[in-house]
PDB file of N, CA and C in Angstrom:
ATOM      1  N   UNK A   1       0.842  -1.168   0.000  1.00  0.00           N
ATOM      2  CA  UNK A   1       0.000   0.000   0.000  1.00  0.00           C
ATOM      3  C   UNK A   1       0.896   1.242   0.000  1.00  0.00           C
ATOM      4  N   UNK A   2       0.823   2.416  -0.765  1.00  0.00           N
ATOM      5  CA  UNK A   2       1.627   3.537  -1.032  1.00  0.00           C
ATOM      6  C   UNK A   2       0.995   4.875  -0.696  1.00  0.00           C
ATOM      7  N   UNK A   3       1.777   5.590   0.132  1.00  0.00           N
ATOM      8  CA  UNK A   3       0.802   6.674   0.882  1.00  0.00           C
ATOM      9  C   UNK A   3       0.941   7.951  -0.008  1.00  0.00           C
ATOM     10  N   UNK A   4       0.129   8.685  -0.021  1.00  0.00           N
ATOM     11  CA  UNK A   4       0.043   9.785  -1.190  1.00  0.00           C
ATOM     12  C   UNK A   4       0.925  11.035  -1.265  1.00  0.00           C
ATOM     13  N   UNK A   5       1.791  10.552  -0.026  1.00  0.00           N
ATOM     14  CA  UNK A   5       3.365  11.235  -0.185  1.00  0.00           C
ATOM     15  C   UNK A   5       4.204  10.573  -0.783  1.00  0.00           C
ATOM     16  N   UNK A   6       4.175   9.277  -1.272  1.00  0.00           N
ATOM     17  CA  UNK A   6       5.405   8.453  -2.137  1.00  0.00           C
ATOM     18  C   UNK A   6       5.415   8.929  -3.886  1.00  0.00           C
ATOM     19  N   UNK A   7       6.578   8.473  -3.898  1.00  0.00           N
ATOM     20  CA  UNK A   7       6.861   9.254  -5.455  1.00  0.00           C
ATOM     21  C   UNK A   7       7.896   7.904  -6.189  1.00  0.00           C
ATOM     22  N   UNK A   8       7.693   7.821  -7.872  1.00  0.00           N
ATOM     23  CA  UNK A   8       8.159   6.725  -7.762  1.00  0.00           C
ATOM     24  C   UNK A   8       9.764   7.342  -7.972  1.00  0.00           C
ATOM     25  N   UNK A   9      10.762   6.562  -7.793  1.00  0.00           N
ATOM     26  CA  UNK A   9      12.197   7.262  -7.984  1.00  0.00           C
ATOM     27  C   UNK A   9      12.503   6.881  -9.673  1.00  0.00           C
ATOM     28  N   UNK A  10      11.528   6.362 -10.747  1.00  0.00           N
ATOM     29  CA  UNK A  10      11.894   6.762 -11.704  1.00  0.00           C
ATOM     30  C   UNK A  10      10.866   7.400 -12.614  1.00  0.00           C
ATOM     31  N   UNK A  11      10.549   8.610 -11.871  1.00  0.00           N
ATOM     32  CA  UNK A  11       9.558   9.874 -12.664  1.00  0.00           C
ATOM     33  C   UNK A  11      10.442  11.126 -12.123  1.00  0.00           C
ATOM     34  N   UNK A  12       9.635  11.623 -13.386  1.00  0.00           N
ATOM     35  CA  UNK A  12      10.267  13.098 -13.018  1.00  0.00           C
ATOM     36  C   UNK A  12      10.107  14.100 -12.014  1.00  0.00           C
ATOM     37  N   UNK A  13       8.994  13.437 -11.002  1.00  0.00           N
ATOM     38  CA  UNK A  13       8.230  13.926  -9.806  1.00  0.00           C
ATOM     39  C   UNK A  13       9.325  13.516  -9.202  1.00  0.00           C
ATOM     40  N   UNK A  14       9.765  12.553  -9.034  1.00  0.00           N
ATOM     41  CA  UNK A  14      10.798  12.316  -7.619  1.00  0.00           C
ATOM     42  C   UNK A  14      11.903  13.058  -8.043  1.00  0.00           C
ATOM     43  N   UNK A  15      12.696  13.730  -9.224  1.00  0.00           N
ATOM     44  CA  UNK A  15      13.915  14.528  -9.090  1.00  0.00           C
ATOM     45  C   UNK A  15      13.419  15.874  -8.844  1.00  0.00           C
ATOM     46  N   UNK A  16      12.100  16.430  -8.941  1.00  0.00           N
ATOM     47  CA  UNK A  16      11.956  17.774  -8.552  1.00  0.00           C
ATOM     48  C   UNK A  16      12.004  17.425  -7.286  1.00  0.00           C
ATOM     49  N   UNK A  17      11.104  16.712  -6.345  1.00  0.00           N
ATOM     50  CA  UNK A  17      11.356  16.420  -4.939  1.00  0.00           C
ATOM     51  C   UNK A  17      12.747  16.569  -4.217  1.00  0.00           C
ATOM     52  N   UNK A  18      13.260  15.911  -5.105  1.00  0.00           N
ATOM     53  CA  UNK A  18      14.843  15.642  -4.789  1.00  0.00           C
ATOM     54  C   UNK A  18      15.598  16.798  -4.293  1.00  0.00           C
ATOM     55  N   UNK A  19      15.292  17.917  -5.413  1.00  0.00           N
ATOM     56  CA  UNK A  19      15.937  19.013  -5.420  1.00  0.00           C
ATOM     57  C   UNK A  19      15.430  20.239  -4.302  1.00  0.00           C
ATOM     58  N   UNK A  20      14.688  20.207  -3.853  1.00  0.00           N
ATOM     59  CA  UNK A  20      13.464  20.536  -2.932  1.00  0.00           C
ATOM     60  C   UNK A  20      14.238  20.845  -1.499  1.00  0.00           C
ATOM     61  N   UNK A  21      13.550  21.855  -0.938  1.00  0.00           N
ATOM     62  CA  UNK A  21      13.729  21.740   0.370  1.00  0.00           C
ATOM     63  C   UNK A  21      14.085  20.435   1.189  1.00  0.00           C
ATOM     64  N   UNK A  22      12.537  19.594   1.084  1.00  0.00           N
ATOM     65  CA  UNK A  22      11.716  18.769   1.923  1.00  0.00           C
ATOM     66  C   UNK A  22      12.787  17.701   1.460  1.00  0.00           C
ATOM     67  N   UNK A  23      13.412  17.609  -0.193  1.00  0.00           N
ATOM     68  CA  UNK A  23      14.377  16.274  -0.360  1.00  0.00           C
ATOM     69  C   UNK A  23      15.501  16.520   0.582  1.00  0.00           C
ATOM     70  N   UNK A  24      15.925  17.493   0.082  1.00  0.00           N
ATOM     71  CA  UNK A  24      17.559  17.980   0.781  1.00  0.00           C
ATOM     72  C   UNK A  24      17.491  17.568   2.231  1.00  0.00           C
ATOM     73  N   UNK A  25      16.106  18.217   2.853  1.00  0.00           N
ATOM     74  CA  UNK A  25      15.903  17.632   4.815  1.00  0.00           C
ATOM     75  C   UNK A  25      16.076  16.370   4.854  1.00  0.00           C
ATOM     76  N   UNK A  26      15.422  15.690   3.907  1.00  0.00           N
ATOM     77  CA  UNK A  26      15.121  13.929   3.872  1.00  0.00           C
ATOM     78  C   UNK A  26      16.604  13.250   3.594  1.00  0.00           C
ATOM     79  N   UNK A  27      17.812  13.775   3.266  1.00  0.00           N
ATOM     80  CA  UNK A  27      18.846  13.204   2.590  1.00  0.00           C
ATOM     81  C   UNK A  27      19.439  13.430   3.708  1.00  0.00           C
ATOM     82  N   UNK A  28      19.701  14.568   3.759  1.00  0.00           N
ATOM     83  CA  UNK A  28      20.511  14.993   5.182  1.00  0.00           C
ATOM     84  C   UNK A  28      19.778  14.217   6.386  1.00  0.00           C
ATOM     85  N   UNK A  29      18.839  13.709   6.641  1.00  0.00           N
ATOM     86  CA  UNK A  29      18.465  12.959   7.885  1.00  0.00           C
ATOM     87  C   UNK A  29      18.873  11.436   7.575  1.00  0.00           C
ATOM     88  N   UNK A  30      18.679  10.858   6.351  1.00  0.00           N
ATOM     89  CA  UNK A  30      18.999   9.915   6.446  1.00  0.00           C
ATOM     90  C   UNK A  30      20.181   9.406   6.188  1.00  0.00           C
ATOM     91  N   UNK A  31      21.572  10.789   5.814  1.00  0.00           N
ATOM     92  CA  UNK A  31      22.838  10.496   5.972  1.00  0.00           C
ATOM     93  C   UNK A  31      23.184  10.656   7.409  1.00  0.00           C
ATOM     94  N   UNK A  32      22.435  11.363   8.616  1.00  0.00           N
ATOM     95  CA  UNK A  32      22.829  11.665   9.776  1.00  0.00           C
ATOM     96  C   UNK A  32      22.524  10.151  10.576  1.00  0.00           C
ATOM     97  N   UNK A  33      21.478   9.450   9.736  1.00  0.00           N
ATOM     98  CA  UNK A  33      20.662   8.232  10.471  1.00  0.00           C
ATOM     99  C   UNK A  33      21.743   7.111  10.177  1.00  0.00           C
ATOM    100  N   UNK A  34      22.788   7.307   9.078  1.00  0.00           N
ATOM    101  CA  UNK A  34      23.787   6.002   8.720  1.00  0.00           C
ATOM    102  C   UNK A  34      25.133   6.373   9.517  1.00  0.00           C
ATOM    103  N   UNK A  35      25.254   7.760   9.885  1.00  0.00           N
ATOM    104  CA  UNK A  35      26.246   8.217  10.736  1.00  0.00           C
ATOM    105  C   UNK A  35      26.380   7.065  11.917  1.00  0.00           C
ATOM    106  N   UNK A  36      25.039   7.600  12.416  1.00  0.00           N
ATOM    107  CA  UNK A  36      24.914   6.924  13.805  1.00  0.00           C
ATOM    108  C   UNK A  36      25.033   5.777  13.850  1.00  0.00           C
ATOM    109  N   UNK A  37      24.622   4.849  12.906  1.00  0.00           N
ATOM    110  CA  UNK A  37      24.595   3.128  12.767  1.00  0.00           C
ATOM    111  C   UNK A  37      25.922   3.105  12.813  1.00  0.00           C
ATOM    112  N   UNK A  38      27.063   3.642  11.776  1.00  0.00           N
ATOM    113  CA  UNK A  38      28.415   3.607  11.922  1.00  0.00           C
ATOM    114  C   UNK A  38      29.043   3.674  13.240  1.00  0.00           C
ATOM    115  N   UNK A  39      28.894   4.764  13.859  1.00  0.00           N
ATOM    116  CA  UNK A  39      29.308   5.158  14.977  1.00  0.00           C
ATOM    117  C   UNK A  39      29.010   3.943  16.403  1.00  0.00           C
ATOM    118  N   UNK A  40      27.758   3.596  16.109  1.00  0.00           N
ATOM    119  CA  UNK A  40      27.355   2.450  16.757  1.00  0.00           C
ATOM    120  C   UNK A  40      28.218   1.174  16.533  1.00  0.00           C
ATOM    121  N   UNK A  41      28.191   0.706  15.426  1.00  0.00           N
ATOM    122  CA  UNK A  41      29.120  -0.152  14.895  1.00  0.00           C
ATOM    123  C   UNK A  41      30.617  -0.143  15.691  1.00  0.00           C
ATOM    124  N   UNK A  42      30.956   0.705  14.512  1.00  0.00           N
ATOM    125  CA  UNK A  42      32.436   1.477  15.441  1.00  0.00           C
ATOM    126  C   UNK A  42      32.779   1.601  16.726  1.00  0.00           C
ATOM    127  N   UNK A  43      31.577   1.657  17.372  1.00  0.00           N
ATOM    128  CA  UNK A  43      32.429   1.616  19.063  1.00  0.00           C
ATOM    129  C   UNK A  43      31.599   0.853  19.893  1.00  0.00           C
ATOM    130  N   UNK A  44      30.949  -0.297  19.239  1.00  0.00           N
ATOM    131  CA  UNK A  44      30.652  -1.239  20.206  1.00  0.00           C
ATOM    132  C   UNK A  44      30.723  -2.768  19.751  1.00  0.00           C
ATOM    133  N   UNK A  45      32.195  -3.137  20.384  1.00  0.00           N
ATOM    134  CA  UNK A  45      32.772  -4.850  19.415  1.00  0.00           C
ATOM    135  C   UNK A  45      31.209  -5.704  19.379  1.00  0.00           C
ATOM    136  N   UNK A  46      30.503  -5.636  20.595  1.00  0.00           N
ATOM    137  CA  UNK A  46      29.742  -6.866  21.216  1.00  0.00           C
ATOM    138  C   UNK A  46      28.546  -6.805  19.862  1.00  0.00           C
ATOM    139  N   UNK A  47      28.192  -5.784  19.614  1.00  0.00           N
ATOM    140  CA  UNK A  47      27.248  -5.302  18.131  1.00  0.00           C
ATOM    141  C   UNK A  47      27.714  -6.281  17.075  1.00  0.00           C
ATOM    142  N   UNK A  48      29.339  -5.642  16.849  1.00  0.00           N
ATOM    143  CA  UNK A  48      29.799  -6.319  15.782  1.00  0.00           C
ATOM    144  C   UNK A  48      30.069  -8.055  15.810  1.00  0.00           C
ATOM    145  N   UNK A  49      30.075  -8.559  16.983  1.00  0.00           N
ATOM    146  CA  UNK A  49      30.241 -10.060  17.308  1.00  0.00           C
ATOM    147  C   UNK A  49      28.581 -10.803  16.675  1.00  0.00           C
ATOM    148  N   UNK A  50      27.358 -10.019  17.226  1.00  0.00           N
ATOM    149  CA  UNK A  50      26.131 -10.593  17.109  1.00  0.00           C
ATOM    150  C   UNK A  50      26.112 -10.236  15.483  1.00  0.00           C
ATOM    151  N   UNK A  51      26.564  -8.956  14.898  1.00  0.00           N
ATOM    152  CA  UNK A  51      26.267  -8.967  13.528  1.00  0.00           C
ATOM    153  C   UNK A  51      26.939 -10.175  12.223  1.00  0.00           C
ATOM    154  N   UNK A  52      28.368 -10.215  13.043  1.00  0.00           N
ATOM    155  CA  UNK A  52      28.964 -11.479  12.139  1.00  0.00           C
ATOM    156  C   UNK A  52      28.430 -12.394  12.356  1.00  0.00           C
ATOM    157  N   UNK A  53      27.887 -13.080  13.606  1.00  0.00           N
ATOM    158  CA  UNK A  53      26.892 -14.438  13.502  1.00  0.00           C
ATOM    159  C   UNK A  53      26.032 -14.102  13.270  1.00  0.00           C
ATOM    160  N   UNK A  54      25.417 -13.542  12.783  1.00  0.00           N
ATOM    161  CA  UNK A  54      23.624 -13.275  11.748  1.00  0.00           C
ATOM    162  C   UNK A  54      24.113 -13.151  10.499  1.00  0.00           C
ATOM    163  N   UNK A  55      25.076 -12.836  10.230  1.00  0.00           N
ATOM    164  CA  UNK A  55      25.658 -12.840   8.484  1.00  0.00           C
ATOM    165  C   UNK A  55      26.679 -14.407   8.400  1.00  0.00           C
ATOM    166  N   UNK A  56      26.994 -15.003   9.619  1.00  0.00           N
ATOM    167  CA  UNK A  56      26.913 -16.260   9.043  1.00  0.00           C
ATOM    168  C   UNK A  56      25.955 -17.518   9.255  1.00  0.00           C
ATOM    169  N   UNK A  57      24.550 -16.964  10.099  1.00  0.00           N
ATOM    170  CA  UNK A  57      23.606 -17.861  10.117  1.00  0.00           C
ATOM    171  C   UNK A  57      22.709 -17.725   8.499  1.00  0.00           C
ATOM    172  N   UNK A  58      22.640 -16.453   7.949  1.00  0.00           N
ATOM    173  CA  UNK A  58      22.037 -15.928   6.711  1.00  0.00           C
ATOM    174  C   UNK A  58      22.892 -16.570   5.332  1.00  0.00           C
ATOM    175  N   UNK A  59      24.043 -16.891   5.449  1.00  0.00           N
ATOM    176  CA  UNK A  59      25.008 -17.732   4.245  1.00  0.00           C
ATOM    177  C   UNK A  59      24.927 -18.846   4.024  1.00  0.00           C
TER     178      UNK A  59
END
């Protein structure tokens, strides 16, 4: 089900979006949102121990 804010990413509606205020907020939050996963990553081994055994229960 697609809410009447979605846009598809290959129309020309989603690169005006893109260029947009509301895109630029949306990019910048969700580069600030992969920051943090990194950072998480990065400074906590016990994360990274449970993530390598879920990527070798998933292989």
């Amino acid at each position: 089900m697609r809410s009447e804010n979605e846009i598809n990413a290959h129309l020309i509606d989603f690169a005006k979006v893109a260029i947009s205020d509301y895109g630029q907020n949306q990019m910048i939050f969700a580069a600030k949102a992969l920051a943090m996963t990194a950072i998480n990553v990065l400074t906590n081994p016990e994360l990274v121990s449970k993530m390598r055994e879920e990527f070798k229960q998933e292989e």
